[in-house]
N, C-alpha and C. Protein backbone atom coordinates (compact mmCIF):
# COMPACT_ATOMS: atom_id res chain seq x y z
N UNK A 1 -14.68 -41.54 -57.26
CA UNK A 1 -14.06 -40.67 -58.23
C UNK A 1 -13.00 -41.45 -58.99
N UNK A 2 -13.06 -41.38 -60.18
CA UNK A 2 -12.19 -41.76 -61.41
C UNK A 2 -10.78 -41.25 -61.13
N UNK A 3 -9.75 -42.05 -61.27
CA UNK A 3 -8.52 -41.04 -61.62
C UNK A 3 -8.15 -41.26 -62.65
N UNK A 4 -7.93 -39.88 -63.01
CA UNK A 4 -7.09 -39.24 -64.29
C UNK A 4 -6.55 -40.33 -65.15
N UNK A 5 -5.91 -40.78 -66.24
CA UNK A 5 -5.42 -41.73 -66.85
C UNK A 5 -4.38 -41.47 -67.27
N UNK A 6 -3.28 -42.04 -67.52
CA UNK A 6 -1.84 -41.73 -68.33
C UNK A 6 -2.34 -40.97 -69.45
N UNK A 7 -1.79 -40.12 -70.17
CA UNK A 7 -1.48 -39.77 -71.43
C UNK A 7 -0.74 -40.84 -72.59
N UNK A 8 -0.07 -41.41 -71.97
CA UNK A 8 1.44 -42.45 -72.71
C UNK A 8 0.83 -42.95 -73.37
N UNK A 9 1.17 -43.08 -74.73
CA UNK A 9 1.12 -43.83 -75.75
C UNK A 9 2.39 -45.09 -75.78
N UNK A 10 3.01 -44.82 -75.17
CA UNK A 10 4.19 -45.73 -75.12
C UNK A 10 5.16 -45.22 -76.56
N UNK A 11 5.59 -44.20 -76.95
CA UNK A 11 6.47 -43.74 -77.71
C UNK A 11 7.14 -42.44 -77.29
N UNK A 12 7.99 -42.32 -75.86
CA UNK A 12 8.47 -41.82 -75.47
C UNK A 12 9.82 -41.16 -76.18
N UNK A 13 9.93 -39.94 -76.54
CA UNK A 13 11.19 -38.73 -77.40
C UNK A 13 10.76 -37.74 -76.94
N UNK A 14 11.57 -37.17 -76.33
CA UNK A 14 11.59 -35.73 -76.03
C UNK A 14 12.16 -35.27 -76.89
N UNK A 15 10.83 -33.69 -77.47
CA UNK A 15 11.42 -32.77 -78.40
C UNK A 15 12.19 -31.97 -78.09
N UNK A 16 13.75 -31.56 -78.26
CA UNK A 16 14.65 -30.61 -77.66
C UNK A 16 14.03 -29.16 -77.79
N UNK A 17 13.45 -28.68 -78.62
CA UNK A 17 13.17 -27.89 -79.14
C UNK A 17 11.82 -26.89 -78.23
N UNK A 18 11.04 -28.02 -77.62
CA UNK A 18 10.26 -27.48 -76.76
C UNK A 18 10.04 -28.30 -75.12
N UNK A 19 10.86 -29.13 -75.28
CA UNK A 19 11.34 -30.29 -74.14
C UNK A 19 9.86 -31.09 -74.21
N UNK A 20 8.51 -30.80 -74.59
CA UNK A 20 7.30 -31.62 -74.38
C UNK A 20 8.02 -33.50 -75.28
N UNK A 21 6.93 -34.09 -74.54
CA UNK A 21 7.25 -35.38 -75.13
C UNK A 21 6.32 -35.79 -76.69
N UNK A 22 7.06 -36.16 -77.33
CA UNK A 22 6.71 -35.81 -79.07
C UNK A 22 5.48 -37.05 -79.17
N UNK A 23 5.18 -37.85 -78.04
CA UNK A 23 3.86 -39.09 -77.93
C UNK A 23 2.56 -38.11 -77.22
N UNK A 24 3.26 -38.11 -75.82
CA UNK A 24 2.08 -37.43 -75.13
C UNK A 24 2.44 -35.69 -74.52
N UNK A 25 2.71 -35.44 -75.30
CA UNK A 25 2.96 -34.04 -74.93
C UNK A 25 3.51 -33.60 -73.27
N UNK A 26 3.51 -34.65 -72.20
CA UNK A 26 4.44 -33.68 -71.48
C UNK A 26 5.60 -33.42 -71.30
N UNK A 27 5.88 -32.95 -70.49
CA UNK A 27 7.66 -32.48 -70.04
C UNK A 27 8.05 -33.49 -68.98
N UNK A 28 9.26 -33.43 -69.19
CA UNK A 28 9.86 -35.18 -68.17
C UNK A 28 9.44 -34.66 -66.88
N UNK A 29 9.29 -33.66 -66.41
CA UNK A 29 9.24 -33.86 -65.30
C UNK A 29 7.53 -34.11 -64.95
N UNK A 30 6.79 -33.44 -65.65
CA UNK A 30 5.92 -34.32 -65.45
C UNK A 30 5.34 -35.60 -65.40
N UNK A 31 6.04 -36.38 -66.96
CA UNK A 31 6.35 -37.79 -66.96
C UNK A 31 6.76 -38.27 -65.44
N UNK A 32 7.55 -37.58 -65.02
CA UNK A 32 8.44 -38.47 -63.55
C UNK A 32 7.55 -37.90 -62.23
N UNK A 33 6.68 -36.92 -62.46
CA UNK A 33 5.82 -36.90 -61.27
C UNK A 33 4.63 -37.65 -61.20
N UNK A 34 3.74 -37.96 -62.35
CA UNK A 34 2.98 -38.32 -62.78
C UNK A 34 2.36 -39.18 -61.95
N UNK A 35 3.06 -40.30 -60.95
CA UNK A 35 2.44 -41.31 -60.19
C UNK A 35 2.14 -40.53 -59.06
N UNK A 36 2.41 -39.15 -58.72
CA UNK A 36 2.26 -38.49 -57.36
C UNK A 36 1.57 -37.25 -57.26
N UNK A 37 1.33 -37.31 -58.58
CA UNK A 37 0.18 -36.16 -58.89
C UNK A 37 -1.03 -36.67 -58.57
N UNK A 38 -1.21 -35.39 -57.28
CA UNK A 38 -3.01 -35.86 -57.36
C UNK A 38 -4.00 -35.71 -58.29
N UNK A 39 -5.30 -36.07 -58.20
CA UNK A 39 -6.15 -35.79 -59.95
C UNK A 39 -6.27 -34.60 -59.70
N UNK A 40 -6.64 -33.82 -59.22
CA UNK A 40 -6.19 -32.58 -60.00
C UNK A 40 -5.23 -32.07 -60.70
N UNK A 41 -4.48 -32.04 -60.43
CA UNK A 41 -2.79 -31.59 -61.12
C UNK A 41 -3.10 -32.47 -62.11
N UNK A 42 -3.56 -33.91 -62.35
CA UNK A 42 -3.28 -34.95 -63.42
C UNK A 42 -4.21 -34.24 -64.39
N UNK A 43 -5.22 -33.88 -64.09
CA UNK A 43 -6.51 -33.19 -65.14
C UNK A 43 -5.93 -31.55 -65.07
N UNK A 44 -5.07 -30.57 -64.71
CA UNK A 44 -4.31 -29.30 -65.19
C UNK A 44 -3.51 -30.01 -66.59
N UNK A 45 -2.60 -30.86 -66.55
CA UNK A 45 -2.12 -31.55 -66.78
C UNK A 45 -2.11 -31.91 -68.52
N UNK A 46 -3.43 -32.76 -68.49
CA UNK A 46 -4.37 -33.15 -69.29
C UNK A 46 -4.88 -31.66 -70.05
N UNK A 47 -5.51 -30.60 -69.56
CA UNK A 47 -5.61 -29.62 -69.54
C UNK A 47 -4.70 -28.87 -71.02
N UNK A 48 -3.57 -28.81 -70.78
CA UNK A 48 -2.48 -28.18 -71.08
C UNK A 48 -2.15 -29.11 -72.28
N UNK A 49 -2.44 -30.70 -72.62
CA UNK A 49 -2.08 -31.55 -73.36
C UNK A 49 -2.40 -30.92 -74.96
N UNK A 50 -3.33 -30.50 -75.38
CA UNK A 50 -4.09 -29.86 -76.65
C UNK A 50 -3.49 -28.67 -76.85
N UNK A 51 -3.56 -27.75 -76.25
CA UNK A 51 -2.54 -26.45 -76.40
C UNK A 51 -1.28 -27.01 -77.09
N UNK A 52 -0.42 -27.61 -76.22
CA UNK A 52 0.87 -28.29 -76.89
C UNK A 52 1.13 -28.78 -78.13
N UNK A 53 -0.09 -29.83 -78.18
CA UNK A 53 0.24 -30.67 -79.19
C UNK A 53 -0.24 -29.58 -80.42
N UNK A 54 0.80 -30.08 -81.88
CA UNK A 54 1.13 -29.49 -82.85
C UNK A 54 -0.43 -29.56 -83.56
N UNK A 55 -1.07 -28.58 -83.98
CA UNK A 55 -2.65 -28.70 -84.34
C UNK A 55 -2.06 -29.02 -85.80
N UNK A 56 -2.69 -29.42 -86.85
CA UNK A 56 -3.05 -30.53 -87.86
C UNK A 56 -3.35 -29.12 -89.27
N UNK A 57 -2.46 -28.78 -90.22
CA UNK A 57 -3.17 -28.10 -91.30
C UNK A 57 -4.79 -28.52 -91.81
N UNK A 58 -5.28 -27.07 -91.68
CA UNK A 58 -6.84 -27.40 -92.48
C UNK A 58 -6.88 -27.56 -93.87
């Protein structure tokens, strides 16, 4: 079994506004759990990444 992959783009800012991270959309604390998340939680995770991120005018 594969595990899960970082999100990180390597342009780490947290948005105050919704605390997600303005590269890869999570929240620090996920950032800081991230190495201890099992793949599941890493793919909820992942999951939740698209919801967040700001969708794109049509």
């Amino acid at each position: 079994m594969t595990t899960a992959p970082s999100p990180c783009i390597n342009w780490c800012d947290i948005n105050p506004e919704n605390g997600y991270c303005r590269g890869c959309y999570r929240t620090l604390n996920e950032i800081a759990d991230w190495s201890d998340m099992t793949n599941s939680e890493k793919l909820e995770v992942w999951a939740q990444l698209s919801i967040r991120k700001p969708q794109a005018p049509q």
